[in-house]
C-alpha atoms as a PDB file:
ATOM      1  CA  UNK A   1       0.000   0.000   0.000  1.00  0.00           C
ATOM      2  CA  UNK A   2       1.739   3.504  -1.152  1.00  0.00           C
ATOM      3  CA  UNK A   3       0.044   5.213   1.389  1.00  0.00           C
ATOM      4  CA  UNK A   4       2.472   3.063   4.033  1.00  0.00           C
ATOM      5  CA  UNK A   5       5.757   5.071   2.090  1.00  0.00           C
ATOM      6  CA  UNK A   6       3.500   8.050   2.613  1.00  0.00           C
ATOM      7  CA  UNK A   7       3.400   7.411   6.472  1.00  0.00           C
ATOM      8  CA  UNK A   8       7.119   6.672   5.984  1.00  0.00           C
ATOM      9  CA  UNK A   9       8.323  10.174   4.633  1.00  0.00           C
ATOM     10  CA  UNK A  10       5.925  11.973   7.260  1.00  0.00           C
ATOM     11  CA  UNK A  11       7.671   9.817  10.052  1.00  0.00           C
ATOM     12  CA  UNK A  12      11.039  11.432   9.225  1.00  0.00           C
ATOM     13  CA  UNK A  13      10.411  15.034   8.910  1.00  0.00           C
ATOM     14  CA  UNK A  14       8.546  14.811  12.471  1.00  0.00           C
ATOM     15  CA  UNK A  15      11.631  16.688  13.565  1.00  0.00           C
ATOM     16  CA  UNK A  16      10.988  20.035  11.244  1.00  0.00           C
ATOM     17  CA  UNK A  17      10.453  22.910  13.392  1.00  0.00           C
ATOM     18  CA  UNK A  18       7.251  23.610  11.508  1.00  0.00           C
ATOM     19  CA  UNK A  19       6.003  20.324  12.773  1.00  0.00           C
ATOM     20  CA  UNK A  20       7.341  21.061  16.157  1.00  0.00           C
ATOM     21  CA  UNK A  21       5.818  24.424  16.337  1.00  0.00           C
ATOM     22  CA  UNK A  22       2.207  22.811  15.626  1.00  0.00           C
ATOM     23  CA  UNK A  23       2.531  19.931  18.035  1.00  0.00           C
ATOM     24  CA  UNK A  24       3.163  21.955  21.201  1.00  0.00           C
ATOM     25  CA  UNK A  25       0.966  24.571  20.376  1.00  0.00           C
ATOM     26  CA  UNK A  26      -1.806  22.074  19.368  1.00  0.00           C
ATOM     27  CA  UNK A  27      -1.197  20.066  22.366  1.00  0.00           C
ATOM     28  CA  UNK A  28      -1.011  23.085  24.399  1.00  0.00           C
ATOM     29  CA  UNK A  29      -4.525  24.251  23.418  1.00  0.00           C
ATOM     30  CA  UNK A  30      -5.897  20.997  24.170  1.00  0.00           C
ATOM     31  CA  UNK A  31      -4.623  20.866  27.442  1.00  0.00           C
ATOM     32  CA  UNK A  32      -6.124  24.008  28.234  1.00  0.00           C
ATOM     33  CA  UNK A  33      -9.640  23.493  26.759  1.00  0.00           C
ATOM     34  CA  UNK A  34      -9.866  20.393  28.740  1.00  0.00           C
ATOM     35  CA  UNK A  35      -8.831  21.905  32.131  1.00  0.00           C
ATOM     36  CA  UNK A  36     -10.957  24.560  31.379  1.00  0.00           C
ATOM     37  CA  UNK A  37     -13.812  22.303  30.872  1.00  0.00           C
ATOM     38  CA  UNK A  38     -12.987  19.914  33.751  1.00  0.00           C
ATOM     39  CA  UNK A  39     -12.989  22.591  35.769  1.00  0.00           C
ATOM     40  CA  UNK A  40     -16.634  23.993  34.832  1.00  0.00           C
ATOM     41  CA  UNK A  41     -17.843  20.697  35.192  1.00  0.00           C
ATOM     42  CA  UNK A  42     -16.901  20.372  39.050  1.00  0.00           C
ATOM     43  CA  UNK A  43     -17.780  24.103  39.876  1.00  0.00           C
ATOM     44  CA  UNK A  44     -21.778  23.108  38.015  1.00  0.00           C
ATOM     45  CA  UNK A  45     -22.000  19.759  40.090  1.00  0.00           C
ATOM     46  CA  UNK A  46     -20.996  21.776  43.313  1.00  0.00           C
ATOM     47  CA  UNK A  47     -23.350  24.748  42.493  1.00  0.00           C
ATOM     48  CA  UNK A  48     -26.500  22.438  42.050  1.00  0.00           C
ATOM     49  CA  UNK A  49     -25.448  19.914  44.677  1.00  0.00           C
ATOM     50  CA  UNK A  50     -26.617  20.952  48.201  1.00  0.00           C
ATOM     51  CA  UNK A  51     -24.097  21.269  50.888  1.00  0.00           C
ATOM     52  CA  UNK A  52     -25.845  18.562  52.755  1.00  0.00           C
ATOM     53  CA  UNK A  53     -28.723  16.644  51.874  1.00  0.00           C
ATOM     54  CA  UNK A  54     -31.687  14.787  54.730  1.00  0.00           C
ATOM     55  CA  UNK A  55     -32.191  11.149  53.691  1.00  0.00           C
ATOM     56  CA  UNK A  56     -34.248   8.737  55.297  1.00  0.00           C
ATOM     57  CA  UNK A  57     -32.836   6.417  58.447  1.00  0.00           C
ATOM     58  CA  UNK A  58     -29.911   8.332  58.064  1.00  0.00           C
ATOM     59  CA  UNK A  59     -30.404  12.186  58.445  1.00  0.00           C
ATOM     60  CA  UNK A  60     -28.568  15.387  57.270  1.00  0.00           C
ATOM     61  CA  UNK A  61     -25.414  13.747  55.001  1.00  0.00           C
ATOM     62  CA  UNK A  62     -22.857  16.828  53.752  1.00  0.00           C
ATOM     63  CA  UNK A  63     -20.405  15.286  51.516  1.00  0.00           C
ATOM     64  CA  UNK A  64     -22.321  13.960  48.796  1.00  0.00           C
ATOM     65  CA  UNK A  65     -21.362  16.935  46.841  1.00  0.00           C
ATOM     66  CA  UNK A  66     -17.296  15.962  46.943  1.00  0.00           C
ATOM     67  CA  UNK A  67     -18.616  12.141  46.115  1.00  0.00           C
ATOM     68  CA  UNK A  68     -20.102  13.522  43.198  1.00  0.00           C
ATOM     69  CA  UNK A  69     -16.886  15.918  42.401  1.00  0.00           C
ATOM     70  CA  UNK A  70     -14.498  13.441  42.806  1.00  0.00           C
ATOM     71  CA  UNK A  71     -16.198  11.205  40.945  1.00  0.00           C
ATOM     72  CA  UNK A  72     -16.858  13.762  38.184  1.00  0.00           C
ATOM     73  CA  UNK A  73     -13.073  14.224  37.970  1.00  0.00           C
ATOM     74  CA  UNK A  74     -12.574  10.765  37.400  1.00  0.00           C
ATOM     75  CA  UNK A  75     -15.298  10.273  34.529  1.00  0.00           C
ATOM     76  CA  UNK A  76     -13.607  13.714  32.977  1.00  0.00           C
ATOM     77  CA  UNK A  77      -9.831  11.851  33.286  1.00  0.00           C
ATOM     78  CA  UNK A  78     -11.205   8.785  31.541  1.00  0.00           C
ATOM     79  CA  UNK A  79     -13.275  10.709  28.698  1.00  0.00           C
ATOM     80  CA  UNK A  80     -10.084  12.879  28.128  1.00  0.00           C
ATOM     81  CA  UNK A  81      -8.456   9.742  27.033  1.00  0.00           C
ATOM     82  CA  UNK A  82     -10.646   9.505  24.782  1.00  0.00           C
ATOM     83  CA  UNK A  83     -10.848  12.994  23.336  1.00  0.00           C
ATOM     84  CA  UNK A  84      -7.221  14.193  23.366  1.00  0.00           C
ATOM     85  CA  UNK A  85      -6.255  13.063  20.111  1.00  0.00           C
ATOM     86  CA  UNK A  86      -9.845  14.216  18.494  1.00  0.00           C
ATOM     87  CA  UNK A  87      -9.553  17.763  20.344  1.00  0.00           C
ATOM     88  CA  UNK A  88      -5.812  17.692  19.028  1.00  0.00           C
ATOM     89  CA  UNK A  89      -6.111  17.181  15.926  1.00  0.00           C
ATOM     90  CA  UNK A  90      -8.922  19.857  15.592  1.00  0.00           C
ATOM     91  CA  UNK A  91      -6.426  22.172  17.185  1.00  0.00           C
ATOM     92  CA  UNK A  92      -4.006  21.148  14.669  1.00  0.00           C
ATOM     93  CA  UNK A  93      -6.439  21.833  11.704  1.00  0.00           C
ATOM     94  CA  UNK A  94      -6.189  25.513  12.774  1.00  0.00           C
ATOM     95  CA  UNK A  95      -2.160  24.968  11.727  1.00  0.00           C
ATOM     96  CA  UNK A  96      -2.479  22.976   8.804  1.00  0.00           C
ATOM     97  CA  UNK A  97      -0.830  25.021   6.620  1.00  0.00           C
ATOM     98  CA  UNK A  98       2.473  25.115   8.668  1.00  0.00           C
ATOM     99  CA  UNK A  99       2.712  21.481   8.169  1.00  0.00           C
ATOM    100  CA  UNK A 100       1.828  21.369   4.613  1.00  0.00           C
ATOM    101  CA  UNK A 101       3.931  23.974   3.565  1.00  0.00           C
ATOM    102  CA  UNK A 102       6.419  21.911   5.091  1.00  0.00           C
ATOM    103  CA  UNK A 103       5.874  19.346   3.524  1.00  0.00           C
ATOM    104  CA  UNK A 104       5.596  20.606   0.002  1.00  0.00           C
ATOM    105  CA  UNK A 105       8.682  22.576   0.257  1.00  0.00           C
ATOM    106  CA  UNK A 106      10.994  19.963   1.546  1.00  0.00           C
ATOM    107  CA  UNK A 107       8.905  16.935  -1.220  1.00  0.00           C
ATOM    108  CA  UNK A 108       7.453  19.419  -3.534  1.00  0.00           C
ATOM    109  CA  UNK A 109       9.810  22.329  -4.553  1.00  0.00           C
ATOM    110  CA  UNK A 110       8.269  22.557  -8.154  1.00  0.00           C
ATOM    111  CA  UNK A 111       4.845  23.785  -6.375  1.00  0.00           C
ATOM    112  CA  UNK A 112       4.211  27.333  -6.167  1.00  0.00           C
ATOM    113  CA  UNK A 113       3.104  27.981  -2.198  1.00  0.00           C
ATOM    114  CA  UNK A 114      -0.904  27.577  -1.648  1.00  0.00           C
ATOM    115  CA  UNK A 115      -3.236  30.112  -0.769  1.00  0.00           C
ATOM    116  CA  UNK A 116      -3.817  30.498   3.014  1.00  0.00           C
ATOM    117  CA  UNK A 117      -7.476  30.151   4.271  1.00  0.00           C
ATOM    118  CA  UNK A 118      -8.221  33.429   5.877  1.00  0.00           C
ATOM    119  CA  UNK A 119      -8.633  33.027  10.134  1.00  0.00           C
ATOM    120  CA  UNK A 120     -12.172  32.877   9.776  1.00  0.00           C
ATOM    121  CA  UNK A 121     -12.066  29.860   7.444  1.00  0.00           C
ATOM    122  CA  UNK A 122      -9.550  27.807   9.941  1.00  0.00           C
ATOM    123  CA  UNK A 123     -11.531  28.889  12.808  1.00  0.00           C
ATOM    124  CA  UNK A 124     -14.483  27.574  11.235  1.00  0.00           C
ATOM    125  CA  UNK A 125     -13.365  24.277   9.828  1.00  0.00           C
ATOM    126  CA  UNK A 126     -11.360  23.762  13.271  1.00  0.00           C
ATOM    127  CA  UNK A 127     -14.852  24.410  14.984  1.00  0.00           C
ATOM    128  CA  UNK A 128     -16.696  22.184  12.853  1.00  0.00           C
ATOM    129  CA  UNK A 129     -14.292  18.994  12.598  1.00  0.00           C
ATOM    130  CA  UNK A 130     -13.991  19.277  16.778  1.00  0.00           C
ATOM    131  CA  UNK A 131     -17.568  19.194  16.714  1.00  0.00           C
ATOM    132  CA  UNK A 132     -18.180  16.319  14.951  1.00  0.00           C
ATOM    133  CA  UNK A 133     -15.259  14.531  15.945  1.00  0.00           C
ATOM    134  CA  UNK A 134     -16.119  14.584  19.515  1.00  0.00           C
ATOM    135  CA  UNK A 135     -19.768  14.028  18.967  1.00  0.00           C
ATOM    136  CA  UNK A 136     -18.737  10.998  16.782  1.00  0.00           C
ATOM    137  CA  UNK A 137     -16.703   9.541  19.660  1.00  0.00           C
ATOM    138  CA  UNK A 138     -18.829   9.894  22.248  1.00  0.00           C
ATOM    139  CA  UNK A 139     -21.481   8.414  20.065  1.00  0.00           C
ATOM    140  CA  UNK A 140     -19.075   5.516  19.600  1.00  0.00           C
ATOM    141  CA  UNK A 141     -18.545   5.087  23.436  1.00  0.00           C
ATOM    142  CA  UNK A 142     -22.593   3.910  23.708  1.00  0.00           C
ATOM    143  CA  UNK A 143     -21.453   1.772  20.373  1.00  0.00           C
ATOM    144  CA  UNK A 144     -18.405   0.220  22.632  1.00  0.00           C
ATOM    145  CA  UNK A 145     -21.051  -0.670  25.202  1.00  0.00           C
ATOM    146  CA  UNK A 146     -23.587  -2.167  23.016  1.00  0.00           C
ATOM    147  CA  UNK A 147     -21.172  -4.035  20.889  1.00  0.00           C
ATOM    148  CA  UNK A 148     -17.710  -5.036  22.412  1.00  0.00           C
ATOM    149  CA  UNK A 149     -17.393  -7.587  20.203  1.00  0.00           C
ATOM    150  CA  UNK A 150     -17.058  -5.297  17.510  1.00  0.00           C
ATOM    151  CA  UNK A 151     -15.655  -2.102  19.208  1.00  0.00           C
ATOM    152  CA  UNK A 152     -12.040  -2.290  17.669  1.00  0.00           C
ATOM    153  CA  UNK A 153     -13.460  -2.289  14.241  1.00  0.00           C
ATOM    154  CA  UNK A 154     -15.938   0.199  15.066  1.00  0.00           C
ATOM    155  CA  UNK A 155     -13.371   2.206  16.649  1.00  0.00           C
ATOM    156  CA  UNK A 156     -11.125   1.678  13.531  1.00  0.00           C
ATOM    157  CA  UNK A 157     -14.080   2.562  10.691  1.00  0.00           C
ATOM    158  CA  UNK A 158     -15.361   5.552  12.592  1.00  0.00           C
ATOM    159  CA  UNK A 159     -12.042   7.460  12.919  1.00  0.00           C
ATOM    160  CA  UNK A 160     -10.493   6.203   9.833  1.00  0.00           C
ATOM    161  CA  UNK A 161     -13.296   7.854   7.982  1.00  0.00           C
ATOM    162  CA  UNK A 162     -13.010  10.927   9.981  1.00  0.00           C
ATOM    163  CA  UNK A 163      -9.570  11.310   9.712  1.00  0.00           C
ATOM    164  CA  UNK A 164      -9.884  10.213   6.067  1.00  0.00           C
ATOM    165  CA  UNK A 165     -12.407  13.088   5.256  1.00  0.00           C
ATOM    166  CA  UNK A 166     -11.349  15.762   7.450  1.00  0.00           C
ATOM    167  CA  UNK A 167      -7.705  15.556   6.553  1.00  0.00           C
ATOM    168  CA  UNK A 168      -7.956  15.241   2.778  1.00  0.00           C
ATOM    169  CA  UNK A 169     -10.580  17.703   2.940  1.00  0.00           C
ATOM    170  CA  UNK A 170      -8.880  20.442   4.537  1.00  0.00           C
ATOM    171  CA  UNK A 171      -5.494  19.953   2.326  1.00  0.00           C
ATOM    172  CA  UNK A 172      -6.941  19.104  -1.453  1.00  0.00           C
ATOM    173  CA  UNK A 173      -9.386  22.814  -0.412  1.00  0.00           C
ATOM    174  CA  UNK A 174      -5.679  24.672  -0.393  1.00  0.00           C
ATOM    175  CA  UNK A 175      -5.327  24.036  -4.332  1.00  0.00           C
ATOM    176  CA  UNK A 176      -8.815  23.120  -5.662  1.00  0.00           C
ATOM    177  CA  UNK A 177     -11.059  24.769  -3.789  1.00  0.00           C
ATOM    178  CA  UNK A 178     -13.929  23.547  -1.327  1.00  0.00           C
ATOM    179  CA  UNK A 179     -16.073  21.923  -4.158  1.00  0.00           C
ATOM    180  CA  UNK A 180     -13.054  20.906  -5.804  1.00  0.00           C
ATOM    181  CA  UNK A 181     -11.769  19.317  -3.019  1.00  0.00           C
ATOM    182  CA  UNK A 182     -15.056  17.491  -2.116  1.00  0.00           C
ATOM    183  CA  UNK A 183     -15.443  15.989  -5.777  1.00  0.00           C
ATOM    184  CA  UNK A 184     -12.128  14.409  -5.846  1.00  0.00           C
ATOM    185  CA  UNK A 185     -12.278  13.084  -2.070  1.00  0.00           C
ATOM    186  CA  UNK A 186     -15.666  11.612  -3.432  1.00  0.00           C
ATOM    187  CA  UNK A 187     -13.882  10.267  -6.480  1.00  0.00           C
ATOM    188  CA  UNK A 188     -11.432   8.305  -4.597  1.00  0.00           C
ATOM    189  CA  UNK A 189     -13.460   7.939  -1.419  1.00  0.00           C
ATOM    190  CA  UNK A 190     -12.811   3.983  -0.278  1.00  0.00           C
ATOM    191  CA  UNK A 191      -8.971   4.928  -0.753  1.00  0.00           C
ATOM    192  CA  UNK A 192      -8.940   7.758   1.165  1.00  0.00           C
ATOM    193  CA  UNK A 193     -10.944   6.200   3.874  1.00  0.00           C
ATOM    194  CA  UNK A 194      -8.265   3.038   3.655  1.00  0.00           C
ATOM    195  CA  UNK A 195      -5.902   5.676   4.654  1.00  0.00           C
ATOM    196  CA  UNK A 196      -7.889   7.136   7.178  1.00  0.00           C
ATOM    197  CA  UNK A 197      -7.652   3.497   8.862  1.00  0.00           C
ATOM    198  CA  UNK A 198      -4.210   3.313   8.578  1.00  0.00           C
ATOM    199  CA  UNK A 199      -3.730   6.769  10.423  1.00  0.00           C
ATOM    200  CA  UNK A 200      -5.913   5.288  12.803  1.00  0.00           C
ATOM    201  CA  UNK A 201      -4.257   2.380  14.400  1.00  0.00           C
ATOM    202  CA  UNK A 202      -1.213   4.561  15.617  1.00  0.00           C
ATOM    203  CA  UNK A 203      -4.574   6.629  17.865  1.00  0.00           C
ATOM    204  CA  UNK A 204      -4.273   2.998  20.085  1.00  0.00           C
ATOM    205  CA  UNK A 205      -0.505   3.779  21.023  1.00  0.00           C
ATOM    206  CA  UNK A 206      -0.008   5.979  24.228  1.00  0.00           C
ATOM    207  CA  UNK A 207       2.074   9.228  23.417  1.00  0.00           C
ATOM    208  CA  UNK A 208       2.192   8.045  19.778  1.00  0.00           C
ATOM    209  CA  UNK A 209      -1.330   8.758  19.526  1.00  0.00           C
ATOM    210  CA  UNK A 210      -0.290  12.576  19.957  1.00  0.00           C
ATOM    211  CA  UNK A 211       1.438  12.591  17.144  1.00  0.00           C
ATOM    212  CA  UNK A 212      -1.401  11.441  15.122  1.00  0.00           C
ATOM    213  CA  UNK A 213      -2.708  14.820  13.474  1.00  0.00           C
ATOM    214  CA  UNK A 214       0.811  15.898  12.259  1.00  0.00           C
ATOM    215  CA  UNK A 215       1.081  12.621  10.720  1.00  0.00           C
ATOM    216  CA  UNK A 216      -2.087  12.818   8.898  1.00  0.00           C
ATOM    217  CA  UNK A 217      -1.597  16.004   7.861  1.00  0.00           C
ATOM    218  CA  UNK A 218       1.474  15.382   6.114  1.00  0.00           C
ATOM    219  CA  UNK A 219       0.770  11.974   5.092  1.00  0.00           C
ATOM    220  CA  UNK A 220      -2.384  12.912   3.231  1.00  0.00           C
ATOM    221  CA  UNK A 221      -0.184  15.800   1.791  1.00  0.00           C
ATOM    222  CA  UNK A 222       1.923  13.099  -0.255  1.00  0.00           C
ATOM    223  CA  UNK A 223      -1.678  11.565  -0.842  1.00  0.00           C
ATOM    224  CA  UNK A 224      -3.093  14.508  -2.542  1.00  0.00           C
ATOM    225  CA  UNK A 225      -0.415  14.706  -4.152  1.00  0.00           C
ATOM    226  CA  UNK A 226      -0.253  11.168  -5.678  1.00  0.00           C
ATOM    227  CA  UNK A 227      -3.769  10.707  -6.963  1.00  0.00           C
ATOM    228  CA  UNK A 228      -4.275  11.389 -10.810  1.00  0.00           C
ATOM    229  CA  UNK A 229      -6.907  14.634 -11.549  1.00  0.00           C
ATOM    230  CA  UNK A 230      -8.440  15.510 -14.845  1.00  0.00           C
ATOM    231  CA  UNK A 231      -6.672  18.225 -16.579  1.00  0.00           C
ATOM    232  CA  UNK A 232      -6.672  21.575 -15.578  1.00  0.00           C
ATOM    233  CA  UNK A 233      -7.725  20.952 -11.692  1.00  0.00           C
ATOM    234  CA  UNK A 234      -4.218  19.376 -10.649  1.00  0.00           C
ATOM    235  CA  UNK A 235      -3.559  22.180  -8.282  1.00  0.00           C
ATOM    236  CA  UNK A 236       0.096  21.403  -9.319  1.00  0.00           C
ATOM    237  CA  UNK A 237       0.832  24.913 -10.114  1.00  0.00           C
ATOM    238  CA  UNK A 238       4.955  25.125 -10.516  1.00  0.00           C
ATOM    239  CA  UNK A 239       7.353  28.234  -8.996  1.00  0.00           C
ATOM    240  CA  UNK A 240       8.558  28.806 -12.664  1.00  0.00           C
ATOM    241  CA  UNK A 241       5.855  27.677 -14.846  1.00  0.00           C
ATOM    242  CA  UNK A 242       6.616  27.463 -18.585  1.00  0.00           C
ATOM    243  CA  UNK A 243       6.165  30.399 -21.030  1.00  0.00           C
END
């Protein structure tokens, strides 16, 4: 599978300082949205808990509030494990174009530079692909329940798709357009989704998982950039095109 070789080339540019740049800034702002949130949750459950509470047989009880924080705090710890990369690589999407860039002018050098989506464009996409990632995974965690014979490949269809679509999305839009982009991720939609699986099985490793969205990002990069177009929508512009 080329898309392996495309994994491959990402792998060894991990240490470009574009690529460094977006990891610790990505990971950075996911840190801090999910303190932040963990942190809202508790203060909610100890504003509409009462500070003590009458039951029957027993009388006037006053730390079922910190039973319900603490455990709170431990439901948030194990549902961050399951949204770090997700809220990562949203992040990330915001950065895209640092990796890419990379990417193209380290494997590319023929390519004239992309256009940049303008802030409101990245904050929207970011926006939207958190949103659905973490409703799709928390969706997936009743799925888990319901079906643990079949969670891995659950787990391994759902975010290979997402990652699949999102990714290839986001990147083939720098050169083609939204609509463009869309048509050919539609055109060669069970390969990029194929990918998308393949980008997924590294979400199961501890600490590797973090690495997941610059991965993706510049592994779908060398995707784009390998899958035939019909003329005049290659997005292959070159710095010194022919006169």
């Amino acid at each position: 599978m080329k898309f392996l070789s495309d994994v491959a080339k990402a792998a060894r540019q991990l240490g470009d300082p574009a690529f460094q740049r977006v990891l610790w800034t990505g990971l950075a702002l996911t840190v801090g949205l999910l303190i932040a949130f963990g942190a809202a949750f508790v203060w909610g459950m100890n504003w509409l808990l009462p500070d003590t509470v009458a039951l029957p047989w027993i009388g006037e009880i006053g730390w079922l509030d910190d039973i319900a924080s603490g455990a709170s705090v431990i439901g948030l710890l194990v549902l961050s494990v399951f949204l770090m990369v997700p809220v990562a690589s949203a992040f990330t999407s915001f950065f895209l174009d640092d990796v890419t860039d990379a990417v193209e002018a380290k494997h590319y050098p023929q390519l004239s530079p992309a256009p940049r989506l303008s802030l409101a464009d990245s904050i929207r996409d970011g926006a939207g692909f958190l949103g659905v990632l973490i409703l799709a995974n928390m969706a997936a965690l009743v799925a888990y329940l319901l079906l643990p014979p079949f969670a891995p490949l659950i787990f391994y269809a759902l975010n290979g798709f997402l990652l699949g679509r999102e990714y290839f999305q986001l990147i083939a839009a720098r050169r083609l357009g939204r609509e463009g982009a869309a048509a050919l991720r539609r055109r060669y939609s069970l390969r990029i989704w194929a990918a998308g699986c393949v980008m997924a099985v590294p979400l199961t490793v501890p600490i590797v998982n973090l690495l997941v969205p610059l991965l993706g990002a510049a592994s779908f990069t060398h995707l784009y950039h390998r899958l035939p177009r019909p003329a005049g929508s290659s997005g292959r512009t070159s710095r010194n095109p022919a006169r």
